[in-house]
C-alpha atoms as a PDB file:
ATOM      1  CA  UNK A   1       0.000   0.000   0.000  1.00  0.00           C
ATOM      2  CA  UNK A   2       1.129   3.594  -1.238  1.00  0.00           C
ATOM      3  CA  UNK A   3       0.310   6.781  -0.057  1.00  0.00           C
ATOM      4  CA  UNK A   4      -0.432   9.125  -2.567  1.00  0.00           C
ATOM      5  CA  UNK A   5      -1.986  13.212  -3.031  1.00  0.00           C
ATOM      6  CA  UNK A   6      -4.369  12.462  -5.507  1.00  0.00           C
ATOM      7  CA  UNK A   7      -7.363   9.647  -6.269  1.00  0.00           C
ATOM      8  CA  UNK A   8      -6.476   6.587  -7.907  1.00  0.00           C
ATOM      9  CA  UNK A   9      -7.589   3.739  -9.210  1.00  0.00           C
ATOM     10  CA  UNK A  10      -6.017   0.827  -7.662  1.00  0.00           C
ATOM     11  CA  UNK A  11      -7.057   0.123  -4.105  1.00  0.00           C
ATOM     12  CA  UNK A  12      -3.758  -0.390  -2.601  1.00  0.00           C
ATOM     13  CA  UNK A  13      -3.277   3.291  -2.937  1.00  0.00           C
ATOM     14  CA  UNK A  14      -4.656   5.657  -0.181  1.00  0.00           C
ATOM     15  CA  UNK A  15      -4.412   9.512   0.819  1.00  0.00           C
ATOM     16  CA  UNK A  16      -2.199  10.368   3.072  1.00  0.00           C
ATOM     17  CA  UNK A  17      -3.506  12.034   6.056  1.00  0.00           C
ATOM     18  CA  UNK A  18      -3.545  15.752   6.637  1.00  0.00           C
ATOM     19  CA  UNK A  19      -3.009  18.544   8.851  1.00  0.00           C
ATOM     20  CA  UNK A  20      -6.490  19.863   9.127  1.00  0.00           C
ATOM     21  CA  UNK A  21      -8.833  17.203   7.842  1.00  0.00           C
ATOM     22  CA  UNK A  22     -10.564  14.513   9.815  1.00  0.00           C
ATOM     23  CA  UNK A  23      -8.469  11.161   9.137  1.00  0.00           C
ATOM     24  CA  UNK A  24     -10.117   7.915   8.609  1.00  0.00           C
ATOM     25  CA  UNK A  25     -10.283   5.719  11.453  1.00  0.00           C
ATOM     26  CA  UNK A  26      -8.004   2.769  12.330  1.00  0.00           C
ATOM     27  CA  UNK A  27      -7.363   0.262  14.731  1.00  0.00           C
ATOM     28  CA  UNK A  28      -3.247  -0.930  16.287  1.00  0.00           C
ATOM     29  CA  UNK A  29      -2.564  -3.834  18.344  1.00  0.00           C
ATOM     30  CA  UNK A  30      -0.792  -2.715  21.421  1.00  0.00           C
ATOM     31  CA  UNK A  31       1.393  -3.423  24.642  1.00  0.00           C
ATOM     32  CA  UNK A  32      -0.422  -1.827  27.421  1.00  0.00           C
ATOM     33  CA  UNK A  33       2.907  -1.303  30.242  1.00  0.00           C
ATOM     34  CA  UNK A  34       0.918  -0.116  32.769  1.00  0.00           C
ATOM     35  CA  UNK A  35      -1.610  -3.313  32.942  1.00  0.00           C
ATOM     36  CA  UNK A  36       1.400  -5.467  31.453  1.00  0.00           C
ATOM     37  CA  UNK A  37      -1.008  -6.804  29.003  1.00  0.00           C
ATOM     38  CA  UNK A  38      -2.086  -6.616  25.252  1.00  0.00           C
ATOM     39  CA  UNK A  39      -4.907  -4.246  24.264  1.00  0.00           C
ATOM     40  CA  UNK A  40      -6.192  -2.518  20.457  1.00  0.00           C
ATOM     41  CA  UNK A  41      -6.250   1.537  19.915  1.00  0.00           C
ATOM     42  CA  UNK A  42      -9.474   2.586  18.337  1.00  0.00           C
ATOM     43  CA  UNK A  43      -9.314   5.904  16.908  1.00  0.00           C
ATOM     44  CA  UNK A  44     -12.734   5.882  16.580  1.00  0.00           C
ATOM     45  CA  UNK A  45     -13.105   4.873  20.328  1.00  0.00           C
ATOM     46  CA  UNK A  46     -10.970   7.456  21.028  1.00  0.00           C
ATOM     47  CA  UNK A  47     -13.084  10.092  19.653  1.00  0.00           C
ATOM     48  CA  UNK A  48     -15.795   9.045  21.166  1.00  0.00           C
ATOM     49  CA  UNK A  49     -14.400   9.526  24.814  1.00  0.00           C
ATOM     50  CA  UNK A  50     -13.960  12.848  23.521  1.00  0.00           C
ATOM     51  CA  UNK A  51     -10.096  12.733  23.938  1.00  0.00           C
ATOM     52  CA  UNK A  52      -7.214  14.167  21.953  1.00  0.00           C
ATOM     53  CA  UNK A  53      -4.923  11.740  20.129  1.00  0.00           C
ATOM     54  CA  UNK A  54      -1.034  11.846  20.099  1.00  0.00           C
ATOM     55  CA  UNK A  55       0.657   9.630  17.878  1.00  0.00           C
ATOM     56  CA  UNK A  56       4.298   9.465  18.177  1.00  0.00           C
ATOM     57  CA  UNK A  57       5.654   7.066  15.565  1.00  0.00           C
ATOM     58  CA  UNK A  58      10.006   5.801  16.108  1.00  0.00           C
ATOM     59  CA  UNK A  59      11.929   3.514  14.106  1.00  0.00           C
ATOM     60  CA  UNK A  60      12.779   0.331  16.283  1.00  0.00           C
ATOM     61  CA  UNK A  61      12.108  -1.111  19.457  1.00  0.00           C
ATOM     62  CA  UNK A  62      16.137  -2.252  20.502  1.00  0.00           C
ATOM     63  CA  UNK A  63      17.886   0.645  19.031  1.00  0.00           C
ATOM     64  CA  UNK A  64      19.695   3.817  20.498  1.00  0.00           C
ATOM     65  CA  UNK A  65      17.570   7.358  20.040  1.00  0.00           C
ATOM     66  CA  UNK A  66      14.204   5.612  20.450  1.00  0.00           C
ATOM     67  CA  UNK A  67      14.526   4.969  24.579  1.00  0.00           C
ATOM     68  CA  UNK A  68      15.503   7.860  25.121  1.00  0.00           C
ATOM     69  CA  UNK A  69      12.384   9.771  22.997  1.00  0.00           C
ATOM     70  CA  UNK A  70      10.368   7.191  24.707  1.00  0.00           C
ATOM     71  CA  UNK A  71      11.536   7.947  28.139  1.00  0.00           C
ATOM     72  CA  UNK A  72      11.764  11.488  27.490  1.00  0.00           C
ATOM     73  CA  UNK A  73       7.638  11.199  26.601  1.00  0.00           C
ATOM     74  CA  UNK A  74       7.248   9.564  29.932  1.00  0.00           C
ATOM     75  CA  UNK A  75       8.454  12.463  31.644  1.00  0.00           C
ATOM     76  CA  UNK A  76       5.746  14.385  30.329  1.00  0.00           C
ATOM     77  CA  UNK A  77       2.769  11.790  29.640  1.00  0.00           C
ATOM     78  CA  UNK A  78       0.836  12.970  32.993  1.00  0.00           C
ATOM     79  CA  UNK A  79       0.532  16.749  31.553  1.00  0.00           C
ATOM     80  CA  UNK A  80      -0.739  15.047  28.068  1.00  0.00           C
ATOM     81  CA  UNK A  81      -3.257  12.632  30.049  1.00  0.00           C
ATOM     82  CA  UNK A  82      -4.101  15.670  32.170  1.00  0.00           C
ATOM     83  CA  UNK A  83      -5.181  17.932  28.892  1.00  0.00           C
ATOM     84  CA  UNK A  84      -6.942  15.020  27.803  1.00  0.00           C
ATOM     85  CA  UNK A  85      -5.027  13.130  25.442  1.00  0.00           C
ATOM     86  CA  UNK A  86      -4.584   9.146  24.856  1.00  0.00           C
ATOM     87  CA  UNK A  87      -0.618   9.130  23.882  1.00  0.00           C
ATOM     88  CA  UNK A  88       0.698   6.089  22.017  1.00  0.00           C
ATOM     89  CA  UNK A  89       3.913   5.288  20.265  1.00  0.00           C
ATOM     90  CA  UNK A  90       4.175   3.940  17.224  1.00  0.00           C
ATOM     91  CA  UNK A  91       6.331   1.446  14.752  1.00  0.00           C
ATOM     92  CA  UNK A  92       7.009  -1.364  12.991  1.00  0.00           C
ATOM     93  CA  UNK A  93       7.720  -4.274  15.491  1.00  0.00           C
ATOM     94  CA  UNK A  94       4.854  -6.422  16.867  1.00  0.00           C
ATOM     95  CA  UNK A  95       3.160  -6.043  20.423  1.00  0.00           C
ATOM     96  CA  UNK A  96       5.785  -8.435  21.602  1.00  0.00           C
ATOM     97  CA  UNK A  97       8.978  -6.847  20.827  1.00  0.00           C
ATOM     98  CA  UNK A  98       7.456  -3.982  22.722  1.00  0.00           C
ATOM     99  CA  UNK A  99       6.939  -6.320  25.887  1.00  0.00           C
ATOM    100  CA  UNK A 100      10.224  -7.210  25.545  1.00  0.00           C
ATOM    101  CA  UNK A 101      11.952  -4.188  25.176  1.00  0.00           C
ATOM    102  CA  UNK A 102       9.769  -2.172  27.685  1.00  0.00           C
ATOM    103  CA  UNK A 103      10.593  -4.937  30.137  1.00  0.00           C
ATOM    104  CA  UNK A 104      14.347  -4.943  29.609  1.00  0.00           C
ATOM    105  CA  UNK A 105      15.417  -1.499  28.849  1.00  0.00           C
ATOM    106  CA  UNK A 106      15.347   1.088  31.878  1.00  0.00           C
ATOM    107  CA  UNK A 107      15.419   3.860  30.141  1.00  0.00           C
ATOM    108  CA  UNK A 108      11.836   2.213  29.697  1.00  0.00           C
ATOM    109  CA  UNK A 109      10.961   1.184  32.700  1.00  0.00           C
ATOM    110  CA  UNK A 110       8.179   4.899  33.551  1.00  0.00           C
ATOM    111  CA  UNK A 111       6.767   4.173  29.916  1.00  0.00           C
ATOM    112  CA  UNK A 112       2.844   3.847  31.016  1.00  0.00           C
ATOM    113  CA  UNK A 113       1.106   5.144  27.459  1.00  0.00           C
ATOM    114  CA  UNK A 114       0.417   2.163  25.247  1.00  0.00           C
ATOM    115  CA  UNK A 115       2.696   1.091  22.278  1.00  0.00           C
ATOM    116  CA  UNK A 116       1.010   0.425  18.948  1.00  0.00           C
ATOM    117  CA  UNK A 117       2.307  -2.363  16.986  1.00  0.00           C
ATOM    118  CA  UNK A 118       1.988  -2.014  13.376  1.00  0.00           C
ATOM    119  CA  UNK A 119       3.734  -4.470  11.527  1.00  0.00           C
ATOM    120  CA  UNK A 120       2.001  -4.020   8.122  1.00  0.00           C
ATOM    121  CA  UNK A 121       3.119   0.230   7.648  1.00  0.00           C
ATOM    122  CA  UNK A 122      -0.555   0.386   6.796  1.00  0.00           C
ATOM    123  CA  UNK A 123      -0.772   3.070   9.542  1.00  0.00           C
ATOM    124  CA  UNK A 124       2.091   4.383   9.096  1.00  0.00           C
ATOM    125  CA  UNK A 125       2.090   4.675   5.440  1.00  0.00           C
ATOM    126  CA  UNK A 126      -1.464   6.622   6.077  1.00  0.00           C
ATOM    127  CA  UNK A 127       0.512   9.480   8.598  1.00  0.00           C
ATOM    128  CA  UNK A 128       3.030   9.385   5.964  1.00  0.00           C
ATOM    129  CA  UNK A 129       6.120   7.818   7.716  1.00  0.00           C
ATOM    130  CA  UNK A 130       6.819   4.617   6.463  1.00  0.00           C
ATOM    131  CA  UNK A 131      10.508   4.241   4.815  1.00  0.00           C
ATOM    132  CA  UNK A 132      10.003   1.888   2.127  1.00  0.00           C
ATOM    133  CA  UNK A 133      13.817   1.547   1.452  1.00  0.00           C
ATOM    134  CA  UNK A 134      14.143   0.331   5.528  1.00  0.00           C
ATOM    135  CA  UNK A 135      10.770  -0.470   6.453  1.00  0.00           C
ATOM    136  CA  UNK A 136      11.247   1.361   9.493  1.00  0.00           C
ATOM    137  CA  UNK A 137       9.216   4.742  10.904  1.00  0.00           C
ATOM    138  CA  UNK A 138      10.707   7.993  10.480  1.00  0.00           C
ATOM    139  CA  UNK A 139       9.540  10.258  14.010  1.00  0.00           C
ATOM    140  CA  UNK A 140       6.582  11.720  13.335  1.00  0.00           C
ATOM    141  CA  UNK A 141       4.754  12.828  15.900  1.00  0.00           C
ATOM    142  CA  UNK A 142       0.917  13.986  15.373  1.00  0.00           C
ATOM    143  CA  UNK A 143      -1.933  15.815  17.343  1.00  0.00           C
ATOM    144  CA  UNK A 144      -5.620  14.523  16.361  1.00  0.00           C
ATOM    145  CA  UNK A 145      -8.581  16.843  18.025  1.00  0.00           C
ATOM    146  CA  UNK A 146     -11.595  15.429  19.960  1.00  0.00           C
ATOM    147  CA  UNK A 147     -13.230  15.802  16.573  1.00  0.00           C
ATOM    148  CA  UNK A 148     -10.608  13.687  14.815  1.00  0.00           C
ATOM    149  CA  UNK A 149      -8.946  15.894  12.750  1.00  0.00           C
ATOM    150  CA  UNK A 150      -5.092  16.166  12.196  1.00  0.00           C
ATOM    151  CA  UNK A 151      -4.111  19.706  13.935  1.00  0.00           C
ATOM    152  CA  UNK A 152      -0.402  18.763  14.278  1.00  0.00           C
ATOM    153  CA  UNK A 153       2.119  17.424  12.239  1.00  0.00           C
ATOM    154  CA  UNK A 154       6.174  16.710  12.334  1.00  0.00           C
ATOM    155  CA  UNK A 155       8.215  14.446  10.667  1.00  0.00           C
ATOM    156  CA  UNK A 156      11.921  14.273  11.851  1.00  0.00           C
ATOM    157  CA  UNK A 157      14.664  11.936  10.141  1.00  0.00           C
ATOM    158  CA  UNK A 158      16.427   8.698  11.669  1.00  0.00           C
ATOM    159  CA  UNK A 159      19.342  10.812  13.537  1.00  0.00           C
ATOM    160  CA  UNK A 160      17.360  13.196  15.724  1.00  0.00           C
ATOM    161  CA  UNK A 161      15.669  12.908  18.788  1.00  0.00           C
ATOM    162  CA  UNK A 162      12.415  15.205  19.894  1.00  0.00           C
ATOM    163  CA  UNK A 163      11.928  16.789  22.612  1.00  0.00           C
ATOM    164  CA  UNK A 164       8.573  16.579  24.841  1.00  0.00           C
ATOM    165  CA  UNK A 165       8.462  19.548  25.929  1.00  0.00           C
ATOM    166  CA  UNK A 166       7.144  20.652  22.772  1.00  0.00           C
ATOM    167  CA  UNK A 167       4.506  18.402  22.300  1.00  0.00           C
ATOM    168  CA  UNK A 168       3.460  19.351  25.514  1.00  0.00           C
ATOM    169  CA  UNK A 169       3.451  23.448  24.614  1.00  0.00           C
ATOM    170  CA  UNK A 170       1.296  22.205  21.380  1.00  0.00           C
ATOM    171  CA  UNK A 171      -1.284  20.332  22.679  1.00  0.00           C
ATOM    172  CA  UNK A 172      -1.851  22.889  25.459  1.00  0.00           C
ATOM    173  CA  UNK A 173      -2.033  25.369  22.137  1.00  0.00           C
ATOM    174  CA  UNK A 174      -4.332  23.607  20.341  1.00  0.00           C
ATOM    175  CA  UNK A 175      -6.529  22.453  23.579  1.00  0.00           C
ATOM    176  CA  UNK A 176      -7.070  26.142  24.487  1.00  0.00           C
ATOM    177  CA  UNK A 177      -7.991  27.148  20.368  1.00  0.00           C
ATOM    178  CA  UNK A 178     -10.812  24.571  20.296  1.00  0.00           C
ATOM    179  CA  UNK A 179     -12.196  26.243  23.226  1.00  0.00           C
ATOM    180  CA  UNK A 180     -11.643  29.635  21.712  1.00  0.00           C
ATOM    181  CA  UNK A 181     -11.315  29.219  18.137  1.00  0.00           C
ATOM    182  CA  UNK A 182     -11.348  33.241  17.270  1.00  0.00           C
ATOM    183  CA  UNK A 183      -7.908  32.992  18.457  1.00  0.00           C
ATOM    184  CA  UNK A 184      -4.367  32.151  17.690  1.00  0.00           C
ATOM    185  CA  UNK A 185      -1.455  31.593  19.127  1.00  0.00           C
ATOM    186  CA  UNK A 186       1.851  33.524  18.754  1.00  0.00           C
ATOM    187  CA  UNK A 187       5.443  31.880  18.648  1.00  0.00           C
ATOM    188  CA  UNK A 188       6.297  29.942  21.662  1.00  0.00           C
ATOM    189  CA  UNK A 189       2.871  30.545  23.702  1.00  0.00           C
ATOM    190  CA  UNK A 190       2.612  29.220  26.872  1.00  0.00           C
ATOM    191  CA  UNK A 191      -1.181  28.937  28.821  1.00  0.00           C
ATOM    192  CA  UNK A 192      -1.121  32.261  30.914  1.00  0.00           C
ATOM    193  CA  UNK A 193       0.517  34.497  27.682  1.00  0.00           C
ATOM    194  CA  UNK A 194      -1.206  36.808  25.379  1.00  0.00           C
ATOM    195  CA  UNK A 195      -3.164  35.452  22.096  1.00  0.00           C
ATOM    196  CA  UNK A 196      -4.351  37.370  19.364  1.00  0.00           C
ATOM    197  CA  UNK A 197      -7.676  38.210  17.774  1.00  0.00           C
ATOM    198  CA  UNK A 198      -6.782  38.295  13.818  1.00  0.00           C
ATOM    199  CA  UNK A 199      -9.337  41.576  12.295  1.00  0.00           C
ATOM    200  CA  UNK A 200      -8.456  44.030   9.645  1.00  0.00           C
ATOM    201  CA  UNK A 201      -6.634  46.658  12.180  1.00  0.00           C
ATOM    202  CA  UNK A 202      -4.129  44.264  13.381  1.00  0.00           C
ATOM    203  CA  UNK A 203      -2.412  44.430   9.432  1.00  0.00           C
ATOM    204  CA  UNK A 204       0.369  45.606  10.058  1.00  0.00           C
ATOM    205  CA  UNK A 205       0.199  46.360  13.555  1.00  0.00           C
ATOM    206  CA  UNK A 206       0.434  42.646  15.080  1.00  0.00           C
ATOM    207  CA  UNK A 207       3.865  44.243  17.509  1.00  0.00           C
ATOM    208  CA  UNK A 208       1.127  46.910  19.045  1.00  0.00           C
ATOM    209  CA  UNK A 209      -1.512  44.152  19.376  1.00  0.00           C
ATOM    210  CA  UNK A 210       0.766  41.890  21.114  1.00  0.00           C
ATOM    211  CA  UNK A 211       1.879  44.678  23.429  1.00  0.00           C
ATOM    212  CA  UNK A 212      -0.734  46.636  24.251  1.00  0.00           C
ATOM    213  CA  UNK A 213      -1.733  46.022  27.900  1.00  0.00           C
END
């Protein structure tokens, strides 16, 4: 299965998802760490509890940049759960490889958010990460709304990690602009700091509308 920008006739092509349309639902096996079981992601289920999606797709289970992504989205998954958000990462290996490594890697050992398994790329080939040349994930990490549309989208090569603390600062973005959706948010908002109110005067004139007290 491709992923492709246009309709086609074959149905082993698809489009891709994107940033501001609803995606199609889908289903992932999954290691659950905290219940030290095996459980399925809904997307559609999901939705339904009216909760925000994060999808963090990595290349491997058993290699060197992933723990530390993985542990680094520990560190933060309580202010994710908190804004309302079901966080689950995301590759190629199967349910089991993620028991295993979850169980023998320490770096792992605070990972609580479930691990989709996706063996078959057909998820990832939908978000648009799939390496055909390694059959691995690149890291792409996405942000679906209680509505289930894509609001957030980054792709990163192999060779660099993330950082959590971003994902955080976006999803408390985008959780505050469904609730106020007149508004948007400036470079590196934080809840507390000023929005803005895009209208005709503000051409121009968006240093005086972010500093006028």
């Amino acid at each position: 299965m491709e992923c492709c920008d246009h309709d086609h006739d074959d149905d082993d092509f698809m489009e891709c998802a994107k940033v501001g349309q609803k995606i199609r639902n889908f289903t992932l096996e999954a290691f659950d760490p905290s219940e030290g079981g095996f459980t399925v992601v809904d997307s559609e289920k999901v939705q339904k509890k009216k909760k925000w999606l994060v999808l963090v797709f990595y290349p491997a289970d058993f290699t060197f940049v992933c723990p530390t992504e993985l542990a680094d989205l520990a560190a933060k998954h309580a202010q994710l759960k908190k804004l309302g958000a079901e966080v689950v990462s995301v590759s190629t290996d199967t349910k089991y490889a993620h028991m295993a490594w979850q169980t023998s890697e320490l770096l792992l050992k605070d990972v609580k958010f479930l691990m989709g398994a996706d063996p078959n790329g057909n998820v990832s080939r939908f978000f648009d990460v799939w390496d055909a040349e390694s059959g691995l994930d690149l890291r792409g990490t996405f942000i679906i709304n209680p509505e289930g549309v894509l609001v957030s989208s980054e792709v990163n090569f192999y060779n660099v990690g993330r950082n959590a603390d971003e994902l955080v600062r976006k999803l408390e973005a985008n959780a505050y602009l469904i609730k106020n959706p007149n508004e948007v948010c400036p470079a590196k908002w934080t809840p507390g700091a000023k929005t803005l109110t895009p209208n005709d005067a503000m051409v121009g004139k968006v240093y005086e509308a972010l500093h006028d007290k």
